[in-house]
Structures are given as structure tokens and as C-alpha cells.
C-alpha atoms as a PDB file:
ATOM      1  CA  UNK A   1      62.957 -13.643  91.524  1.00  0.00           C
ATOM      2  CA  UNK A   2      60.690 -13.941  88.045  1.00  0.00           C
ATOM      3  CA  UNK A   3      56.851 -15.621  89.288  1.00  0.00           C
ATOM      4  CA  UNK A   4      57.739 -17.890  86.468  1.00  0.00           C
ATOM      5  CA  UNK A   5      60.684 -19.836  84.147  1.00  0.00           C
ATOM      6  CA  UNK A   6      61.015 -19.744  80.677  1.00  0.00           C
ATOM      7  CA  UNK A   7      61.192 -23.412  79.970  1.00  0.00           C
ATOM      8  CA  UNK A   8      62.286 -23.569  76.405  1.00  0.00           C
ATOM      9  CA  UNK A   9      62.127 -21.087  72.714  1.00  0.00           C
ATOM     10  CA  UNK A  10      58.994 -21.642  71.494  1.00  0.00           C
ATOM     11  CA  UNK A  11      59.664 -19.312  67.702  1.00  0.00           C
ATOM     12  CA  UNK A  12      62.237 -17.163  66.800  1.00  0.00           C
ATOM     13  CA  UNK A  13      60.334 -14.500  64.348  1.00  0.00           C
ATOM     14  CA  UNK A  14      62.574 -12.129  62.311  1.00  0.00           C
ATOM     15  CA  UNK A  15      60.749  -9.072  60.874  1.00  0.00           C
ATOM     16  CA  UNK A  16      62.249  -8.367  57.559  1.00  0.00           C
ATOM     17  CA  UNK A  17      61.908  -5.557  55.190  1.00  0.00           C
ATOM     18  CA  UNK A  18      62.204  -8.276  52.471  1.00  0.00           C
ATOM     19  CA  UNK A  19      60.460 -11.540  53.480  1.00  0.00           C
ATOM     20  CA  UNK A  20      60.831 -13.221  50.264  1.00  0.00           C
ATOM     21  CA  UNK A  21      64.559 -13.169  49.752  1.00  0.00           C
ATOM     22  CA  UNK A  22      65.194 -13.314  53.677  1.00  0.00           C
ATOM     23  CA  UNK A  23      63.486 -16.631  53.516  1.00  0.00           C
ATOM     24  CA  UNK A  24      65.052 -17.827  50.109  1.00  0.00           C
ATOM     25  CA  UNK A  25      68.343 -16.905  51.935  1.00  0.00           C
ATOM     26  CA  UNK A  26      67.447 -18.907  55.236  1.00  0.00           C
ATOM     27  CA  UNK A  27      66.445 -22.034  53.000  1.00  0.00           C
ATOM     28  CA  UNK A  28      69.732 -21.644  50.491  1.00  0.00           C
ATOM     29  CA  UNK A  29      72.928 -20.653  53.469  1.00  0.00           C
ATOM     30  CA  UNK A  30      71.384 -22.376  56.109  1.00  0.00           C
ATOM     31  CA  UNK A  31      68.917 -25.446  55.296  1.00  0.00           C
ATOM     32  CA  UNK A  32      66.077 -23.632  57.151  1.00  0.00           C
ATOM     33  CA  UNK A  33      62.347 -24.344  54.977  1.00  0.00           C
ATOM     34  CA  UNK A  34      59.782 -21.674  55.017  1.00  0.00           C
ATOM     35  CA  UNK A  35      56.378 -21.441  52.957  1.00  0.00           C
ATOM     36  CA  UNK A  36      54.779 -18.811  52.114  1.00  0.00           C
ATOM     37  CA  UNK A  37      51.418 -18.744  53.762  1.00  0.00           C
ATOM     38  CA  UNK A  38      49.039 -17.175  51.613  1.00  0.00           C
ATOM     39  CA  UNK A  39      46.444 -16.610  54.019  1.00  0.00           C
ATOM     40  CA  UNK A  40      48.642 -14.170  55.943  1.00  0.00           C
ATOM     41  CA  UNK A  41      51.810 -12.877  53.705  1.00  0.00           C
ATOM     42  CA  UNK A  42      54.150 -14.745  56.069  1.00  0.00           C
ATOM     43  CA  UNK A  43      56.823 -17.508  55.972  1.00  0.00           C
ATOM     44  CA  UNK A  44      56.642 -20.159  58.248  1.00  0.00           C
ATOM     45  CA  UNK A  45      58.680 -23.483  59.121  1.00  0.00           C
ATOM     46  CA  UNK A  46      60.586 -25.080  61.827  1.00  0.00           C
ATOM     47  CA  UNK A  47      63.744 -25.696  63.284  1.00  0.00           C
ATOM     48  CA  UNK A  48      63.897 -28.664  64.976  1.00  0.00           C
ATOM     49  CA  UNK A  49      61.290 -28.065  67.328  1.00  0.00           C
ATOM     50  CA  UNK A  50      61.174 -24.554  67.593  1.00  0.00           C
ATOM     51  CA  UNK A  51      59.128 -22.624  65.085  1.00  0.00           C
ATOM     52  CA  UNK A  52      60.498 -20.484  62.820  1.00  0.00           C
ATOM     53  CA  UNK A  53      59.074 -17.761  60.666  1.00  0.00           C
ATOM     54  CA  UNK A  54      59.989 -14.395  58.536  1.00  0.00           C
ATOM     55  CA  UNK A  55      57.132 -11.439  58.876  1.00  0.00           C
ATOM     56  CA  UNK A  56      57.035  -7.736  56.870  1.00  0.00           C
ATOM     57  CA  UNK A  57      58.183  -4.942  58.654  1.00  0.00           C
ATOM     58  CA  UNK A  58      55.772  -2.920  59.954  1.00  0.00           C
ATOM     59  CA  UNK A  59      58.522   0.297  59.508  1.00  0.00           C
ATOM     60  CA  UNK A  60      61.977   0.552  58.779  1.00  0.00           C
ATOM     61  CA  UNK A  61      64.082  -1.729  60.857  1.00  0.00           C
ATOM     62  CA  UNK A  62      66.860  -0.546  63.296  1.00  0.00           C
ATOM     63  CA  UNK A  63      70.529  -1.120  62.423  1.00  0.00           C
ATOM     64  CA  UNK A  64      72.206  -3.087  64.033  1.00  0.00           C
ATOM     65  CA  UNK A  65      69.602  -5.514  65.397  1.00  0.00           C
ATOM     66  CA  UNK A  66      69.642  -5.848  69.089  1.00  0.00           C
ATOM     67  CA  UNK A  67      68.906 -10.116  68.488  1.00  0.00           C
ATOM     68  CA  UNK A  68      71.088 -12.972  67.573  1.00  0.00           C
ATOM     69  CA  UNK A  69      69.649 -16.064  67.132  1.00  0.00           C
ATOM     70  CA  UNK A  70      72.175 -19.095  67.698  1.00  0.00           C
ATOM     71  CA  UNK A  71      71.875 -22.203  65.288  1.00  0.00           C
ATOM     72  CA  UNK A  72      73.105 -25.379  66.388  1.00  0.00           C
ATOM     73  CA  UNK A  73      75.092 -27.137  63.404  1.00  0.00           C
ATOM     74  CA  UNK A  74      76.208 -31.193  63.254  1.00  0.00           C
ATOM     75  CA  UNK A  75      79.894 -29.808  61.576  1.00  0.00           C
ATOM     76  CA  UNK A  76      80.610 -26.356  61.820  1.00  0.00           C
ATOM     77  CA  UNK A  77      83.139 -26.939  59.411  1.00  0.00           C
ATOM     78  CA  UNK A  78      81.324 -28.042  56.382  1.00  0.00           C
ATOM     79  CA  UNK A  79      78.748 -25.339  56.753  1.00  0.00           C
ATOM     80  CA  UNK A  80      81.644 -22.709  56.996  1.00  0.00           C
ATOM     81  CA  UNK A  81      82.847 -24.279  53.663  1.00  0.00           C
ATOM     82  CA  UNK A  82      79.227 -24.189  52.320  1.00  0.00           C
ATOM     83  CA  UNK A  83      78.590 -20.917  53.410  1.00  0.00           C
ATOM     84  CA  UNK A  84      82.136 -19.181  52.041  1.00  0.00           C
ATOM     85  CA  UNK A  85      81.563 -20.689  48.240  1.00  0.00           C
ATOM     86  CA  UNK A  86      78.158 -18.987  48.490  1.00  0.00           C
ATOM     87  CA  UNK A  87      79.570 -15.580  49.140  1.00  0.00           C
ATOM     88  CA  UNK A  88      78.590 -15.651  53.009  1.00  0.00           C
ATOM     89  CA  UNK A  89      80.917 -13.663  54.627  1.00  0.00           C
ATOM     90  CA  UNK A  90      82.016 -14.873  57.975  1.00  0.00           C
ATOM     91  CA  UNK A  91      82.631 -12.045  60.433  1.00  0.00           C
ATOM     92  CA  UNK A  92      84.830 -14.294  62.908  1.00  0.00           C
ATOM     93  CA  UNK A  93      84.689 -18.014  64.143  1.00  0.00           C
ATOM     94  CA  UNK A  94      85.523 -19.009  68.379  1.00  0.00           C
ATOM     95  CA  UNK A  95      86.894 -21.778  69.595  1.00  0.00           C
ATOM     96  CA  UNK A  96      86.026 -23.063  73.117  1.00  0.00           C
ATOM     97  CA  UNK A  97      85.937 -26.347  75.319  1.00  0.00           C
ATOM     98  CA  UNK A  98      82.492 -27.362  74.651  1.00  0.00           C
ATOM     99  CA  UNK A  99      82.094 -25.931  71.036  1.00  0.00           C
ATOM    100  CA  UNK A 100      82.589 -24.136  68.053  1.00  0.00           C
ATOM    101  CA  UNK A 101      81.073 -20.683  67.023  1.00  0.00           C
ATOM    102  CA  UNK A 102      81.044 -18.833  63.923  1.00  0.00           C
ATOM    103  CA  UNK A 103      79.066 -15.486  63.357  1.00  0.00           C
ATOM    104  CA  UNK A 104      77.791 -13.897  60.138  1.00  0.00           C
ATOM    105  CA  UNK A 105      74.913 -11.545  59.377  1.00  0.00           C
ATOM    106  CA  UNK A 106      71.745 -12.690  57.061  1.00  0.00           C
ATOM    107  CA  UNK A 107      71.199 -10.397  54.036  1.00  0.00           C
ATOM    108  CA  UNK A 108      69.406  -7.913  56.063  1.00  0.00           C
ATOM    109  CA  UNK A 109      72.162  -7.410  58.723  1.00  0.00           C
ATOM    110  CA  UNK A 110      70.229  -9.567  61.133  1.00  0.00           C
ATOM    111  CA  UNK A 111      73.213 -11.442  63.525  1.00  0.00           C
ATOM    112  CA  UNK A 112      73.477 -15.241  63.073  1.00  0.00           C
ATOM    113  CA  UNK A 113      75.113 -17.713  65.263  1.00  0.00           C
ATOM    114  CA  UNK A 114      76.479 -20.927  64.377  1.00  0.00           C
ATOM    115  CA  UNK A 115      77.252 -23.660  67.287  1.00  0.00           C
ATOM    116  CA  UNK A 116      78.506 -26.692  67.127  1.00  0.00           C
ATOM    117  CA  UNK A 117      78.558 -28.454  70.348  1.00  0.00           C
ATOM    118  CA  UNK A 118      82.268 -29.902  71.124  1.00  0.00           C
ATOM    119  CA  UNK A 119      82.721 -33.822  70.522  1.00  0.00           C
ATOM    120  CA  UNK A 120      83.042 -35.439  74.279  1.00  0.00           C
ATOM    121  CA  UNK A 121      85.930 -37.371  74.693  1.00  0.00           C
ATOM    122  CA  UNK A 122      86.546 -41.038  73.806  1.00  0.00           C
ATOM    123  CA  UNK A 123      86.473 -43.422  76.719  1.00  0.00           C
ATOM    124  CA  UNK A 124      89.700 -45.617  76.739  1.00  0.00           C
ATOM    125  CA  UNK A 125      89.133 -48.978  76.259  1.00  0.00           C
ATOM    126  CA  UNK A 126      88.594 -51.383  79.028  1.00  0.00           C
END
């Protein structure tokens, strides 16, 4: 047993041998808003209330990436559509009891999950 418990994802940090168009790509297919901090050469933003943010490679990156980072989307749907008539290929969607999942890679071959929680059922009326 761990001496501790991860509580919560604090960042998710992609290292990218292209930060500029990674985060251009992140912003246009997905909604997610980086800056460019000057200071440092880095993108930063947030997602919800985790932090996001896209850093240079330090060396050429491994293929494939051993991380997937799972986004949680209102209507899985509509950001399928989205992502289709902007040339996003989607590699396969899942359906399950509590939710929808749809998986694509971002221009750099990093994995990307979509999730869209399932809708709980309607309670009869009394």
C-alpha cells in the first residue's frame, strides 16, 4: 500500500517536437487555449481545472507515446462531426453504459481520448 493517494490531475504536459502547431491544433480540434509564454518558450492554459501546457522536446520523441490523456466532452457527437470536417481522423469510437469514447491521435501521434459521460436516466413522473 502507496504512503500516500493521488487526489486529483494537477497538469497534463505534452512535450512536443513542434509546440507551436501542437498548440494551434489543441486550440482549433479541441477548444483547448494556450499562450505562448515568452518568458519561458512554453504554452500554457487550462482545462477546466487542471492545467494544461505544450513544452519543446528536449530529444526526439518515442513513437508511439506510452500516454493518453482522456478529455471529457458535453456531446461526443458534435465534436466527432467537428473534428471529421477538419480532417481529424478518428481511429475508432466505444460505446458503453456510462459513456461514450472516441480516440484519435494529435498531429504529433500523441493518443487522445474523448468521453462523454452517459445521460442518467429520466425519472418517471410521479
Amino acid at each position: 500500500m502507496s504512503a500516500f493517494e493521488v487526489e486529483g490531475v494537477s497538469a497534463i504536459m505534452i512535450y512536443a517536437e513542434d509546440p507551436e502547431r501542437l498548440a494551434q491544433w489543441y486550440e482549433e480540434q479541441l477548444g483547448v487555449v494556450t499562450r505562448l509564454d515568452p518568458s519561458d518558450g512554453n504554452y500554457y492554459g487550462d482545462v477546466g481545472d487542471v492545467h494544461f501546457g505544450i513544452y519543446p522536446a528536449e530529444e526526439p520523441l518515442p513513437r508511439p507515446r506510452a500516454v493518453m490523456v482522456n478529455y471529457r466532452v458535453r456531446d461526443l457527437s458534435a465534436a466527432l462531426r467537428g473534428l471529421r470536417e477538419s480532417g481529424v481522423a478518428i481511429e475508432r469510437t466505444v460505446d458503453e453504459s456510462y459513456g461514450r469514447f472516441a480516440y484519435l491521435r494529435d498531429p504529433e501521434g500523441n493518443p487522445v481520448e474523448l468521453y462523454a459521460p452517459a445521460e442518467p436516466p429520466a425519472e418517471p413522473p410521479s
